[in-house]
N, C-alpha and C. Protein backbone atom coordinates (compact mmCIF):
# COMPACT_ATOMS: atom_id res chain seq x y z
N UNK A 1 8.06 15.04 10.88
CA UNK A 1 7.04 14.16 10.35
C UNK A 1 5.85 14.03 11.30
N UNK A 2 6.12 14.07 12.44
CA UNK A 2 4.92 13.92 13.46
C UNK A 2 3.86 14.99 13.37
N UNK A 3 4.45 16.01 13.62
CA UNK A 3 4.01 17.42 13.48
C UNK A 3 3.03 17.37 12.46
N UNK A 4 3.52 17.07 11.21
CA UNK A 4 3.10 17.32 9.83
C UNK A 4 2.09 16.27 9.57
N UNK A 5 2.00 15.20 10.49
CA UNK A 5 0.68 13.96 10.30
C UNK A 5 -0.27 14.11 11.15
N UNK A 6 0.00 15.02 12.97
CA UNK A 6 -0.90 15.51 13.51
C UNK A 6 -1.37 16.58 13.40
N UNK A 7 -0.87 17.47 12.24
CA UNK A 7 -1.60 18.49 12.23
C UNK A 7 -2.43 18.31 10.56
N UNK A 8 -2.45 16.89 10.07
CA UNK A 8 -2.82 16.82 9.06
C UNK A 8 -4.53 16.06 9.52
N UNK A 9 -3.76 15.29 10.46
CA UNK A 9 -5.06 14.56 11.53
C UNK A 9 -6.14 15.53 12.21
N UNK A 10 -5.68 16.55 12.46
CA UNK A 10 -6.31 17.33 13.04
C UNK A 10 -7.21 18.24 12.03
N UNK A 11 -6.82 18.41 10.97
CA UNK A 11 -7.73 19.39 9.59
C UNK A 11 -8.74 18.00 9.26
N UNK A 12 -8.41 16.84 9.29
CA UNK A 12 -9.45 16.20 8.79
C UNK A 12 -10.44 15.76 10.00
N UNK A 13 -10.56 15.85 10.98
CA UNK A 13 -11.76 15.72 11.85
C UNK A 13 -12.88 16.00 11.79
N UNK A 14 -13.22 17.51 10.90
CA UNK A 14 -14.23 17.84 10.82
C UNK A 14 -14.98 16.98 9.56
N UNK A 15 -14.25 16.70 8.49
CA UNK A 15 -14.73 15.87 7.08
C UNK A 15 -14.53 14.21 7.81
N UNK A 16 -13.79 14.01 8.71
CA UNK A 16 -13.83 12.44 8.91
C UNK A 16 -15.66 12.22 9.97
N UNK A 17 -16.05 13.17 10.64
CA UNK A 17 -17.24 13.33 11.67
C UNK A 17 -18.44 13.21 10.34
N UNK A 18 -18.35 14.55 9.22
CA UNK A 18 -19.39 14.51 8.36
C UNK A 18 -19.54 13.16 7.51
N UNK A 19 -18.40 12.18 6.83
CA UNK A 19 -17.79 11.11 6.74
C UNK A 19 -18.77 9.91 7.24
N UNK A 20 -18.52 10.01 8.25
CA UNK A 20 -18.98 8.91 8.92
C UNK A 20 -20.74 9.39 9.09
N UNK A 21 -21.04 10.42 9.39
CA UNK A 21 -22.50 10.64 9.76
C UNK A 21 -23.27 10.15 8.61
N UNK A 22 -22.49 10.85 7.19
CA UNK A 22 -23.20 10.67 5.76
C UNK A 22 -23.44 9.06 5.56
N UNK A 23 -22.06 8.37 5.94
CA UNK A 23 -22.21 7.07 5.54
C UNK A 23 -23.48 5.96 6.75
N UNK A 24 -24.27 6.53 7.45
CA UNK A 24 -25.25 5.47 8.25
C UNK A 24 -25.99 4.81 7.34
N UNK A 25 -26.96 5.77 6.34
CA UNK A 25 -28.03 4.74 5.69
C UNK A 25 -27.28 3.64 4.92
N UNK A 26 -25.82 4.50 4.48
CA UNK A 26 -25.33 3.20 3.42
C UNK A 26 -24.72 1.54 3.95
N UNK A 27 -24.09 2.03 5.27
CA UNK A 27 -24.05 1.18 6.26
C UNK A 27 -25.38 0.03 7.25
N UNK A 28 -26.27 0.92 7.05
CA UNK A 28 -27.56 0.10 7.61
C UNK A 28 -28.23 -0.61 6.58
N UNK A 29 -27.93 -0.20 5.34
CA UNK A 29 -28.56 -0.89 3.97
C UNK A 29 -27.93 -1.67 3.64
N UNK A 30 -26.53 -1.96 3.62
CA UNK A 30 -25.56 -3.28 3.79
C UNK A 30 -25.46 -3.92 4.91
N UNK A 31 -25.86 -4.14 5.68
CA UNK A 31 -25.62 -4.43 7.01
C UNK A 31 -26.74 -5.64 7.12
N UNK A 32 -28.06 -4.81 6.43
CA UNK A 32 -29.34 -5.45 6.07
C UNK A 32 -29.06 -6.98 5.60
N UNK A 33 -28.51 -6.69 4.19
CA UNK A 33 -27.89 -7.66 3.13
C UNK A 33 -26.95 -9.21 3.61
N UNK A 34 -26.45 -8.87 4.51
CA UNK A 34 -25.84 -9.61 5.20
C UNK A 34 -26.54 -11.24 5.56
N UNK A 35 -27.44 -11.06 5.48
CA UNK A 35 -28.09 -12.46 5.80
C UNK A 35 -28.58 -12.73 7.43
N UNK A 36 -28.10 -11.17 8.55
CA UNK A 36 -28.12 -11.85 9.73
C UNK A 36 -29.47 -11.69 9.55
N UNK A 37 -30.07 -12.52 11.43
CA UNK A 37 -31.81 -12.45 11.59
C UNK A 37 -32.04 -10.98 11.92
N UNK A 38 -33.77 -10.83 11.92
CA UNK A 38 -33.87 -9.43 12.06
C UNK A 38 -33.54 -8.63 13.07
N UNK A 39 -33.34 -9.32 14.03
CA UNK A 39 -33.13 -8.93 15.64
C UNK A 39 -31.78 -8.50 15.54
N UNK A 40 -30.19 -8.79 14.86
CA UNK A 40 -29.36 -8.80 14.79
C UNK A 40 -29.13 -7.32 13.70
N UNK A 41 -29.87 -7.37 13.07
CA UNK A 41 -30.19 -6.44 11.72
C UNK A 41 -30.61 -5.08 12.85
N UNK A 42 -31.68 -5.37 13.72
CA UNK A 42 -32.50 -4.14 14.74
C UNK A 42 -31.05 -4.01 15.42
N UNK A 43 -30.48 -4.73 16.08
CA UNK A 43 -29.79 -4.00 17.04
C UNK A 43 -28.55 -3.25 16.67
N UNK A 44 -28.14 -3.56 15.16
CA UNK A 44 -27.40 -2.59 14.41
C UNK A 44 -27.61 -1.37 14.50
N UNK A 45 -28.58 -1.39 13.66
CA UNK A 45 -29.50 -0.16 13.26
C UNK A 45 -29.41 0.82 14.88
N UNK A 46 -30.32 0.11 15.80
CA UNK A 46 -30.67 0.85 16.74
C UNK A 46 -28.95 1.65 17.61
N UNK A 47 -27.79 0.95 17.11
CA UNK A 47 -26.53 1.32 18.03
C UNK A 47 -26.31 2.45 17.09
N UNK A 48 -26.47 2.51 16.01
CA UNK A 48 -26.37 3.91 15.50
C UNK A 48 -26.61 5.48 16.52
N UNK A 49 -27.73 5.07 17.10
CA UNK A 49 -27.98 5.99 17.97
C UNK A 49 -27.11 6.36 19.09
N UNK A 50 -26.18 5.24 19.71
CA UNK A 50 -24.87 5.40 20.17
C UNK A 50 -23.75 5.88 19.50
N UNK A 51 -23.63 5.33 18.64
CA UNK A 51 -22.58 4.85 18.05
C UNK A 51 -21.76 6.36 17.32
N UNK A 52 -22.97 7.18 16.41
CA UNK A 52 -22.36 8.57 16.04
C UNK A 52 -21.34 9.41 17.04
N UNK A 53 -22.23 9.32 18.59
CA UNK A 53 -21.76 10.63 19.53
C UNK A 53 -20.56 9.71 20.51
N UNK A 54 -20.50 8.90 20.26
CA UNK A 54 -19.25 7.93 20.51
C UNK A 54 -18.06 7.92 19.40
N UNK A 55 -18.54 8.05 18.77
CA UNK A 55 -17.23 8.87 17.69
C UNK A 55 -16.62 9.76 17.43
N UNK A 56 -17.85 10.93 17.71
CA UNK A 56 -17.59 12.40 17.72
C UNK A 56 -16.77 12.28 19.21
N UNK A 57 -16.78 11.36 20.36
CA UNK A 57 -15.96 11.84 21.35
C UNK A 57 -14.81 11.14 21.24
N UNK A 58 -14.36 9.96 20.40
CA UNK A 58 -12.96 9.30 19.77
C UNK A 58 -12.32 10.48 18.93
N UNK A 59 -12.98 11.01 17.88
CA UNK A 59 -12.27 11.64 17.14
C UNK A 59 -11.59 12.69 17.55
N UNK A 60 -11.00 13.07 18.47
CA UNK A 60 -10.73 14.87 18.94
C UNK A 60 -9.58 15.34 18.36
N UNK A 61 -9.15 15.82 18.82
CA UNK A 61 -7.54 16.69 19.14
C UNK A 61 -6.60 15.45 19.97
N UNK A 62 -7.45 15.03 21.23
CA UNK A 62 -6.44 14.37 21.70
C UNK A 62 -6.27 13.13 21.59
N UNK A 63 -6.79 12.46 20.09
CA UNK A 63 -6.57 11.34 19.35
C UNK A 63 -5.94 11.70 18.26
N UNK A 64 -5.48 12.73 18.00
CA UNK A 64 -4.31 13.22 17.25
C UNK A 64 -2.54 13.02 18.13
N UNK A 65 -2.69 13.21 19.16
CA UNK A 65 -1.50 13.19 20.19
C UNK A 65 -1.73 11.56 20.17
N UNK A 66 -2.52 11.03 20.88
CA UNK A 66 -2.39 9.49 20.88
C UNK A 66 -1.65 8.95 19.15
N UNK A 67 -1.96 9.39 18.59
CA UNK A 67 -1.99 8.88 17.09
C UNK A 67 -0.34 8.79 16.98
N UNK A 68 -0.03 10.68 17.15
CA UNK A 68 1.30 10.95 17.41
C UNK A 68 2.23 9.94 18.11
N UNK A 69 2.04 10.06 19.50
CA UNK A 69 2.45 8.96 20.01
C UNK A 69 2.99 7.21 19.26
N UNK A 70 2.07 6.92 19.12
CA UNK A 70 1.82 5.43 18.57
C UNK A 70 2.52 5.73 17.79
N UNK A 71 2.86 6.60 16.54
CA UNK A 71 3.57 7.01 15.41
C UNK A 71 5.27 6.70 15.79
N UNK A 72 5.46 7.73 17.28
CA UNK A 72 6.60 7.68 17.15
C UNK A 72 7.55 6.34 17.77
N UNK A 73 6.09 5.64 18.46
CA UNK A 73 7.15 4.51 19.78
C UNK A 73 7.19 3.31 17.96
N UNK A 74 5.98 3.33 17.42
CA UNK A 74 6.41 2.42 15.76
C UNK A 74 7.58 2.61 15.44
N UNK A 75 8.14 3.88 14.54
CA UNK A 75 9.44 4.02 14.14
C UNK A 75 10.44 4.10 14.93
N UNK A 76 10.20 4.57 16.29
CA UNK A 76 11.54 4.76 16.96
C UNK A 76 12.26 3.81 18.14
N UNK A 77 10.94 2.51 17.93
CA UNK A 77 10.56 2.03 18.83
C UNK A 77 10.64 2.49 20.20
């Protein structure tokens, strides 16, 4: 089972990266909506610019092994 969820983790990295990139405007356009002030609204927006290539370095290969991990100390404690 591990095997078969990290190597399932691992085929979706590339669609979970495009995923997340596609979803910014829809995220900054709700985010808007929210009611916060504009300054709170700007500094959203502006962490985007962090925030993508900070993901692309969470998402790897070796957040598939972590994943693994966590997987197995859950069930097996």
């Amino acid at each position: 089972m591990i095997s078969k969820g990290r190597s399932k983790y691992l085929r979706k990295i590339p669609t979970m990266h495009a995923n997340y990139v596609a979803s910014e405007e829809y995220a900054k356009a709700n985010y808007a909506k929210t009611g916060f002030k504009d300054s709170v609204v700007a500094a959203y927006n502006a962490a985007w610019v962090d925030m993508k290539p900070n993901y692309k370095a969470k998402v790897t290969p070796a957040a598939a092994d972590k994943w693994a991990a966590n997987w197995k100390a859950k069930m097996f404690g």
